[in-house]
C-alpha atoms as a PDB file:
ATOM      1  CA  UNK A   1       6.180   9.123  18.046  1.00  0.00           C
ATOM      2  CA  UNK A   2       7.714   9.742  14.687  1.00  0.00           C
ATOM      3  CA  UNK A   3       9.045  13.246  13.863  1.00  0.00           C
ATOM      4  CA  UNK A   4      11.870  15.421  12.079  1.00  0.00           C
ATOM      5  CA  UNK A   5      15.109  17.350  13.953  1.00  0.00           C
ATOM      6  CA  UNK A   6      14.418  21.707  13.534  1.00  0.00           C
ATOM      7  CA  UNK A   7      16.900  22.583  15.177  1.00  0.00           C
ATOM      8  CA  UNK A   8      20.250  21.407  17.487  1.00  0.00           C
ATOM      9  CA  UNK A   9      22.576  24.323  19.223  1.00  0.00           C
ATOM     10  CA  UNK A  10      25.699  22.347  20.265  1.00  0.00           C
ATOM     11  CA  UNK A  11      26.752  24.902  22.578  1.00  0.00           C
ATOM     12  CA  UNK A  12      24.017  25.535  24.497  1.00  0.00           C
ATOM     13  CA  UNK A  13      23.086  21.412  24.228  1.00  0.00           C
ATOM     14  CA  UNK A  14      19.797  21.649  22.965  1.00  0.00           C
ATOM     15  CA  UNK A  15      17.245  21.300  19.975  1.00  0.00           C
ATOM     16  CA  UNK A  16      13.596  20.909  18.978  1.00  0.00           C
ATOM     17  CA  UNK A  17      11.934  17.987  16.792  1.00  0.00           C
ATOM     18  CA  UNK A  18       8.659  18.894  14.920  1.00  0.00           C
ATOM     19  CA  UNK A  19       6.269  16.203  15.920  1.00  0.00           C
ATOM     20  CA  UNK A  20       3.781  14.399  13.639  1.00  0.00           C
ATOM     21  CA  UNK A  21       1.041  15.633  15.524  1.00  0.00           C
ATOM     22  CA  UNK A  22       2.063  19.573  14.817  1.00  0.00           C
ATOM     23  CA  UNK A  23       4.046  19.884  17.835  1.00  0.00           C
ATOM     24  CA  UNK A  24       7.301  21.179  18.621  1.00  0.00           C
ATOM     25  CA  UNK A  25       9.567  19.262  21.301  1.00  0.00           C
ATOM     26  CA  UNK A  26      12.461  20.314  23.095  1.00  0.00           C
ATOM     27  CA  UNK A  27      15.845  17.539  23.757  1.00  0.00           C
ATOM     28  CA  UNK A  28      19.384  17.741  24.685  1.00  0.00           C
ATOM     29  CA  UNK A  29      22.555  15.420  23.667  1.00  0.00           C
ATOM     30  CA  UNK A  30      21.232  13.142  26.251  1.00  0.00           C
ATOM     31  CA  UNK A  31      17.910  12.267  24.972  1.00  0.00           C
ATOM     32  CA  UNK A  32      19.787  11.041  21.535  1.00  0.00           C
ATOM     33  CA  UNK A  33      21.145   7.740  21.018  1.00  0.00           C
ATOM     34  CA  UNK A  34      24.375   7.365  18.457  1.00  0.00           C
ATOM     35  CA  UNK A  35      22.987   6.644  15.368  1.00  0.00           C
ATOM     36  CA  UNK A  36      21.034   9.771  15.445  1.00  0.00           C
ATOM     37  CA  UNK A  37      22.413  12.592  12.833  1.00  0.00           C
ATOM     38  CA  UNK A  38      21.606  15.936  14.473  1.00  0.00           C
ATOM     39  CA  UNK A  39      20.926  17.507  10.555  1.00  0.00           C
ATOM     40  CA  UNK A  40      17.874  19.077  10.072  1.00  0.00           C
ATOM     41  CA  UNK A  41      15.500  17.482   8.329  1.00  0.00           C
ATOM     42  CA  UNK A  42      16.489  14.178   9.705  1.00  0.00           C
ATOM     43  CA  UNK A  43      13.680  11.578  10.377  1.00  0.00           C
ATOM     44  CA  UNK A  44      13.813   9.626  14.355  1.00  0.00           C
ATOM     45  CA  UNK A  45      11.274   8.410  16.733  1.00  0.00           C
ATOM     46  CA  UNK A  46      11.070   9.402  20.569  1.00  0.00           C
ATOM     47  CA  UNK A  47       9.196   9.057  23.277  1.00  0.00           C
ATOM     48  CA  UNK A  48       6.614  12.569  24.251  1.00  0.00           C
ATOM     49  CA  UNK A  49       7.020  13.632  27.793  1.00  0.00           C
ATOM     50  CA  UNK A  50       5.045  16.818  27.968  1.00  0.00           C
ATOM     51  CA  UNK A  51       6.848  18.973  25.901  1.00  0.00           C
ATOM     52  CA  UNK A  52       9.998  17.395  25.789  1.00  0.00           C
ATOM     53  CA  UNK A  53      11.678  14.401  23.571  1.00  0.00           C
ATOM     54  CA  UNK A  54      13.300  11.237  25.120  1.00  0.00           C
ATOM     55  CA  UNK A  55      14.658   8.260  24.002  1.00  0.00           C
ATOM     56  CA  UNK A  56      15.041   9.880  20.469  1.00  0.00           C
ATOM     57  CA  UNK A  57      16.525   7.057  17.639  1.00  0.00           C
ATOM     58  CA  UNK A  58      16.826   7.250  13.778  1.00  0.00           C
ATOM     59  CA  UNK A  59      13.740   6.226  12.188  1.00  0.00           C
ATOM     60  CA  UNK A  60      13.385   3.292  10.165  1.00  0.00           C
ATOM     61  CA  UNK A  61      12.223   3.641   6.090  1.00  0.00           C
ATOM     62  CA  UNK A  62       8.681   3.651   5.883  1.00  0.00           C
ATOM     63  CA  UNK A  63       8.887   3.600   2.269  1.00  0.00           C
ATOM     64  CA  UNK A  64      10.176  -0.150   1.904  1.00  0.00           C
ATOM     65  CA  UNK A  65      10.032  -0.928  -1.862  1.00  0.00           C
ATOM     66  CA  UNK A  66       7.864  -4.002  -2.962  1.00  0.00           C
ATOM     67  CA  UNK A  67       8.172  -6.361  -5.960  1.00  0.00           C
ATOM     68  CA  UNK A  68       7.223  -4.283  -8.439  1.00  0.00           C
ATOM     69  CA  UNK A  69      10.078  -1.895  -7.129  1.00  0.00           C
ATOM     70  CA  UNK A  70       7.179   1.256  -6.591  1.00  0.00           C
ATOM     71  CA  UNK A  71       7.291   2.137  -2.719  1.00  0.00           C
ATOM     72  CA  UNK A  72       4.149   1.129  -0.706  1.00  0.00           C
ATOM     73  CA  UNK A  73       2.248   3.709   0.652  1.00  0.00           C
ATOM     74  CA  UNK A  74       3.691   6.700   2.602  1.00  0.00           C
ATOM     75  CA  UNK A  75       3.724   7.042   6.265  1.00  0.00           C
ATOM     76  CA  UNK A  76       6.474   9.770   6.142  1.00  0.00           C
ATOM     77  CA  UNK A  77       6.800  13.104   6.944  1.00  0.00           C
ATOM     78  CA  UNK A  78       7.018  13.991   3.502  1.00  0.00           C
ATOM     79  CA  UNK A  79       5.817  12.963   0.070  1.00  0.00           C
ATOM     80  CA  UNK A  80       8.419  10.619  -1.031  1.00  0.00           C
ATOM     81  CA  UNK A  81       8.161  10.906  -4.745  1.00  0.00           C
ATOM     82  CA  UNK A  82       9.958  13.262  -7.321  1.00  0.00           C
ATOM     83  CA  UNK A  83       9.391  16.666  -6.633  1.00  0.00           C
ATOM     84  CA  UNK A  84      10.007  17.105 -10.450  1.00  0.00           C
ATOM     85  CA  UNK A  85      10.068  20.814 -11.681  1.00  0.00           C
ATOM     86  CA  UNK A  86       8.282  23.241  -8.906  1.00  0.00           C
ATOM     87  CA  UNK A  87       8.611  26.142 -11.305  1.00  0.00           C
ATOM     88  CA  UNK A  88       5.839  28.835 -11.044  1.00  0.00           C
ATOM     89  CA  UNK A  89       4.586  28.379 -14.101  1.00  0.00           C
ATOM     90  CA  UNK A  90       4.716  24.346 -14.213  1.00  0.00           C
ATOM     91  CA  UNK A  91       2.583  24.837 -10.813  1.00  0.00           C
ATOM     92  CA  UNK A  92       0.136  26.530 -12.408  1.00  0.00           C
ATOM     93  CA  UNK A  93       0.064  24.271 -15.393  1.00  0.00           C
ATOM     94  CA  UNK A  94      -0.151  20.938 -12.572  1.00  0.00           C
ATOM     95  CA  UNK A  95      -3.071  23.276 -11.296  1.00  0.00           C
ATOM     96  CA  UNK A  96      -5.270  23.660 -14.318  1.00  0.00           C
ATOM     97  CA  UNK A  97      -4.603  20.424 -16.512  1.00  0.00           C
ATOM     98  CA  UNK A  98      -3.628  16.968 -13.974  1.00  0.00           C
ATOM     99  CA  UNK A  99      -5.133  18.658 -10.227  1.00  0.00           C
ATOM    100  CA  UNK A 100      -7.973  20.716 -12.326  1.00  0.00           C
ATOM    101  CA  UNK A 101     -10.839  18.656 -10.505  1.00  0.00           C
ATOM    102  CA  UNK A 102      -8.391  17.486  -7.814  1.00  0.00           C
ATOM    103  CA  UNK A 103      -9.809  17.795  -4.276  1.00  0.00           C
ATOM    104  CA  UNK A 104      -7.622  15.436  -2.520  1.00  0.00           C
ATOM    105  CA  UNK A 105      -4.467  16.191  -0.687  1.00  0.00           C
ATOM    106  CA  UNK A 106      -2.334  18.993   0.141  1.00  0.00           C
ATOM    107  CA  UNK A 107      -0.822  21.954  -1.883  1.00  0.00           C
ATOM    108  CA  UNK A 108       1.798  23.904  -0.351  1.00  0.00           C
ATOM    109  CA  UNK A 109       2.207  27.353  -0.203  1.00  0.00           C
ATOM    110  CA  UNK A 110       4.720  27.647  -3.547  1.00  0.00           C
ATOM    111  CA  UNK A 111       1.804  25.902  -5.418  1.00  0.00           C
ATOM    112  CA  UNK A 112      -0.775  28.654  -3.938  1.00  0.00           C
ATOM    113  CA  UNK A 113       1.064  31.639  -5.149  1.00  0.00           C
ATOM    114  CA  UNK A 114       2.362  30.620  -7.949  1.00  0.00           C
ATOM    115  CA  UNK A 115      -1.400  30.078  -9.343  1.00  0.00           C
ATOM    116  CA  UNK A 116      -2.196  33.738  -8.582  1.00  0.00           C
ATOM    117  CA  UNK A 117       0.863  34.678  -9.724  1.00  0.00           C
ATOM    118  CA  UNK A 118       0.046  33.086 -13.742  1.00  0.00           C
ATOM    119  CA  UNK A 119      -3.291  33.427 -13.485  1.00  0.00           C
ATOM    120  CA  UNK A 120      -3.090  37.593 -13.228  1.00  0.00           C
ATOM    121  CA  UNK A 121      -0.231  37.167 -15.719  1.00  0.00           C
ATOM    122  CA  UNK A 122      -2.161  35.414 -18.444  1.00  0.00           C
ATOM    123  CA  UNK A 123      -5.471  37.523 -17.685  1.00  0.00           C
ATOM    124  CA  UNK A 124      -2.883  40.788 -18.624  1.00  0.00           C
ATOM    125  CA  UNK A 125      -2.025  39.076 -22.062  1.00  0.00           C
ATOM    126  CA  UNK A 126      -5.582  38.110 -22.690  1.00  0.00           C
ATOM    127  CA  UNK A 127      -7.311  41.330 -21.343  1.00  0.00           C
ATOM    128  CA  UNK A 128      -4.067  43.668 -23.455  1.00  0.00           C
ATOM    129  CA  UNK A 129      -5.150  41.303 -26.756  1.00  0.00           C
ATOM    130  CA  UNK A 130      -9.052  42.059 -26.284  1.00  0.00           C
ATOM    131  CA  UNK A 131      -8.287  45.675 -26.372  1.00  0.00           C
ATOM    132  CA  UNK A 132      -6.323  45.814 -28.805  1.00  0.00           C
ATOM    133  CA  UNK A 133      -8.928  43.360 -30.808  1.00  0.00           C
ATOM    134  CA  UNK A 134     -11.290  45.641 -30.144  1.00  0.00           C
ATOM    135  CA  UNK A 135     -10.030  48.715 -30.586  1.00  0.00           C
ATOM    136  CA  UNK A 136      -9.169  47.086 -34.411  1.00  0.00           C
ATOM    137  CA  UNK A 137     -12.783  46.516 -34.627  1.00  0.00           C
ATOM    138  CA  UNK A 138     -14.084  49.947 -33.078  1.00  0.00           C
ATOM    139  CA  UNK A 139     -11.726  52.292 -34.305  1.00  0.00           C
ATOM    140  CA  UNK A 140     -10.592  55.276 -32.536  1.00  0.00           C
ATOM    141  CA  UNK A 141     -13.192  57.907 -33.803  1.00  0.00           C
ATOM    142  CA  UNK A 142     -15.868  59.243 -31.661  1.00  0.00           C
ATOM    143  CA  UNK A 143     -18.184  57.392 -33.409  1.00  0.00           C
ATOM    144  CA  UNK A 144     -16.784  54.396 -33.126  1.00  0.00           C
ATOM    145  CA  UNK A 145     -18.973  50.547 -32.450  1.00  0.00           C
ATOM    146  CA  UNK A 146     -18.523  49.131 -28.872  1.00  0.00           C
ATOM    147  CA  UNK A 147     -18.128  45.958 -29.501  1.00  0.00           C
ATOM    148  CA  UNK A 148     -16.081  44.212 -26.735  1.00  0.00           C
ATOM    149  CA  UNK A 149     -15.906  40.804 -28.320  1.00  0.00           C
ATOM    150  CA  UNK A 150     -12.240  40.920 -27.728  1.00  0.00           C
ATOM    151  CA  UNK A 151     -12.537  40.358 -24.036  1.00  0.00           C
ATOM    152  CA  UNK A 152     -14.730  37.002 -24.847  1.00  0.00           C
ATOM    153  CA  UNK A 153     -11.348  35.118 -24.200  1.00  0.00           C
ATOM    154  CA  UNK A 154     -10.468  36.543 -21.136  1.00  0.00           C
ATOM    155  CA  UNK A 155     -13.316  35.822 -19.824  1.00  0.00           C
ATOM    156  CA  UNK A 156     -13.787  32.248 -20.967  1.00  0.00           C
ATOM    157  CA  UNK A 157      -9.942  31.683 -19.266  1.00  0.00           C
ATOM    158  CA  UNK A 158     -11.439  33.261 -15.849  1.00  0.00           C
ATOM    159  CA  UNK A 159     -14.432  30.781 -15.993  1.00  0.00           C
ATOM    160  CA  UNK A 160     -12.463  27.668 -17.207  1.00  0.00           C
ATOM    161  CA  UNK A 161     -10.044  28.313 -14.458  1.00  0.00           C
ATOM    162  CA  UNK A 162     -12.291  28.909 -11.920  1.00  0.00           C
ATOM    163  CA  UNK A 163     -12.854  25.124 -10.942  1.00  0.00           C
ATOM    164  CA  UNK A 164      -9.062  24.903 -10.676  1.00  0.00           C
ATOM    165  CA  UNK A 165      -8.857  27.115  -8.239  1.00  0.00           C
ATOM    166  CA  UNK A 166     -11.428  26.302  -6.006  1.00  0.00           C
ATOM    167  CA  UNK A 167      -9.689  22.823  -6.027  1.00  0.00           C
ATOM    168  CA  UNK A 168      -6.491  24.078  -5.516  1.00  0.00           C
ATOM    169  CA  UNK A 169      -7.940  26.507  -2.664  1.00  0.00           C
ATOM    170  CA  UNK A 170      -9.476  22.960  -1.054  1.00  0.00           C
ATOM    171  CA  UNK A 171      -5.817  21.460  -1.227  1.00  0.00           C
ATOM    172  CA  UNK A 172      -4.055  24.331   0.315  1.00  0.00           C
ATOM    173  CA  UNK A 173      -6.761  24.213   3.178  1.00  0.00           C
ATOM    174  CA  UNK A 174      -5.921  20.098   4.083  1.00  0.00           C
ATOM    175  CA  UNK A 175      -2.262  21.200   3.846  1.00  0.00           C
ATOM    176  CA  UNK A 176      -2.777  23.326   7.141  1.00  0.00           C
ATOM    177  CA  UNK A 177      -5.085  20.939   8.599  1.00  0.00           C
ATOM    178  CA  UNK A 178      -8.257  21.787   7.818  1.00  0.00           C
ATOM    179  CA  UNK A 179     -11.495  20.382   6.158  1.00  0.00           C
ATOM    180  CA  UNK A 180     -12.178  21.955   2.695  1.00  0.00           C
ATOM    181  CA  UNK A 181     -15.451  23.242   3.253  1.00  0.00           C
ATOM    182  CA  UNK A 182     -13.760  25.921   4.773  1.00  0.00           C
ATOM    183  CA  UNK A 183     -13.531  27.487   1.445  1.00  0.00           C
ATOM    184  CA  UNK A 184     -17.045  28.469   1.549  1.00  0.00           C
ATOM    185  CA  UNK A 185     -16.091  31.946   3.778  1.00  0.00           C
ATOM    186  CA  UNK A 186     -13.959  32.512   0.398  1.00  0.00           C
ATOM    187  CA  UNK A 187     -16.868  33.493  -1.966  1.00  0.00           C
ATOM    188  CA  UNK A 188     -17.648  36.108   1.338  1.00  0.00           C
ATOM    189  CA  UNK A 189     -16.621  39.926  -0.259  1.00  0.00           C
ATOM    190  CA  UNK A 190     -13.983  40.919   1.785  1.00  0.00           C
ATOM    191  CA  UNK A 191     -13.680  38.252   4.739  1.00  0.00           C
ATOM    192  CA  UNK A 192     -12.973  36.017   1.516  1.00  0.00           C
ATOM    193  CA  UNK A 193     -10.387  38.464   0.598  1.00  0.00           C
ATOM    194  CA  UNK A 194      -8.427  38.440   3.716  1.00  0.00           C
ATOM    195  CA  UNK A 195      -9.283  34.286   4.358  1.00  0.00           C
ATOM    196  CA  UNK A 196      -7.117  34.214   1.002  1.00  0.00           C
ATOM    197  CA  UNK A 197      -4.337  35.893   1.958  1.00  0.00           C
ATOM    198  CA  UNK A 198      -4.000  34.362   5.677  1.00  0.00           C
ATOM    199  CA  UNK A 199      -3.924  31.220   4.215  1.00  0.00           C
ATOM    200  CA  UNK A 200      -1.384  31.534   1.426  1.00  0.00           C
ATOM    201  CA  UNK A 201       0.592  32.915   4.426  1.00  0.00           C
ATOM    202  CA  UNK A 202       0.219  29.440   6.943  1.00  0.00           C
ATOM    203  CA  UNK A 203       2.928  27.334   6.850  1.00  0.00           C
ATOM    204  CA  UNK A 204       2.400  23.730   5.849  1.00  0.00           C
ATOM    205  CA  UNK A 205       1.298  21.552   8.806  1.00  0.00           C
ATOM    206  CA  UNK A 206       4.297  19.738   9.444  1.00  0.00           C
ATOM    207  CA  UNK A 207       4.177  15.511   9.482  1.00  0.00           C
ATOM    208  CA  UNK A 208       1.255  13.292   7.673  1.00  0.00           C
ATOM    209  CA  UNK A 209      -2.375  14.716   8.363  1.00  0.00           C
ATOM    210  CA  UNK A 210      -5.603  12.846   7.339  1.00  0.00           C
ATOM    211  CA  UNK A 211      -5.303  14.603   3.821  1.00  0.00           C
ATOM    212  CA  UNK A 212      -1.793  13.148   3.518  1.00  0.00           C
ATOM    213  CA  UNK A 213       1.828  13.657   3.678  1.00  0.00           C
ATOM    214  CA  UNK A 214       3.607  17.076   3.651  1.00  0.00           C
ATOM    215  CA  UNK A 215       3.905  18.139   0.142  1.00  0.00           C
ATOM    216  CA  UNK A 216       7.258  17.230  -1.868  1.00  0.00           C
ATOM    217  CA  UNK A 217       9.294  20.489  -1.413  1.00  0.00           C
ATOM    218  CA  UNK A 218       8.408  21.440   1.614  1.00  0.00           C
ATOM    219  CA  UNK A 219      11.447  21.758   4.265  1.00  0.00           C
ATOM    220  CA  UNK A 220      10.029  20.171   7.712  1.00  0.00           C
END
């Protein structure tokens, strides 16, 4: 089985390896062979014995390179491409131009927040210029028109983004290992609420699942 070192405490001579499968496993000094680097993070293969790692060895590159010098697919741990910038706000730009319609994958947790995070922040600019648009249009007097055209582009953002985000919401529920028609329970008042928060609170599921590799970024 392929997996990743967590964890190695030299003086008490032991140290866990995060599984592909989502499991944790437990080895000492003598379950390693030389070549292995005890650095988390670092790739090997062992052999499962209920809850414990054996024969652990450095993994081999399952990215080899072909002729046209691009890598073939992955069947690591982790994406193995440029993270490039994972910003806040160039997440949330990824999120609503390239993965708008996107429904395959994973998005990690960073990518999650970060979409909430903008997408409040530019409905406070838009929702701040409407009133003040309309306010221009209205006046202040007690007799003033109420005329709320100003918020027309605040809403038009909410709808164009709302696609986006279900997408996104589909990504960030393959990255813990589940299907994406779990987002249905998220249009539920309140349970969708609380479904929302719990799950930009689970951690990535660590190794490849059937939705693909861990997300670039993402320590293992």
């Amino acid at each position: 089985m392929r997996g990743a070192v967590y964890h190695y405490d030299q003086d008490q001579d032991f140290g866990y390896i995060n599984g592909v499968d989502g499991k944790r496993y437990i080895f000492t000094r003598n379950d390693l062979s030389r070549d292995v680097a005890l650095v988390r993070g670092t790739l090997v293969e062992f052999q499962p014995d209920d809850g414990a790692a054996h024969t652990i060895v450095a993994a081999a590159s399952t990215t080899p390179s072909s002729s046209s010098g691009q890598p073939s697919r992955p069947g690591q741990l982790a994406e193995n491409r440029p993270a490039g910038s994972t910003g806040l706000w160039a997440y949330f730009l990824q999120t609503v131009t390239v993965n708008y319609y996107n429904f395959n994958g994973r998005a990690r947790r960073k990518e999650f927040w970060a979409f909430c995070l903008c997408f409040v922040l530019v409905q406070l600019v838009l929702l701040g210029f409407g009133i003040l648009v309309n306010l221009a249009i209205n006046g202040f007097g007690i007799n003033a028109g109420q005329s709320t055209i100003g918020l027309i582009p605040a809403l038009i953002f909410t709808f164009a983004a709302g696609l986006s985000w279900i997408a996104l919401v589909v990504r960030r529920l393959h990255d813990v290992g589940l299907s994406g028609w779990f987002v249905l329970p998220c249009f539920i008042p309140v349970i969708g609420g609380v479904a929302m928060l719990v799950l930009g609170l689970v951690q990535s599921q660590v190794g490849e699942n059937p939705w693909g590799p861990v997300p670039a970024g993402v320590r293992t």
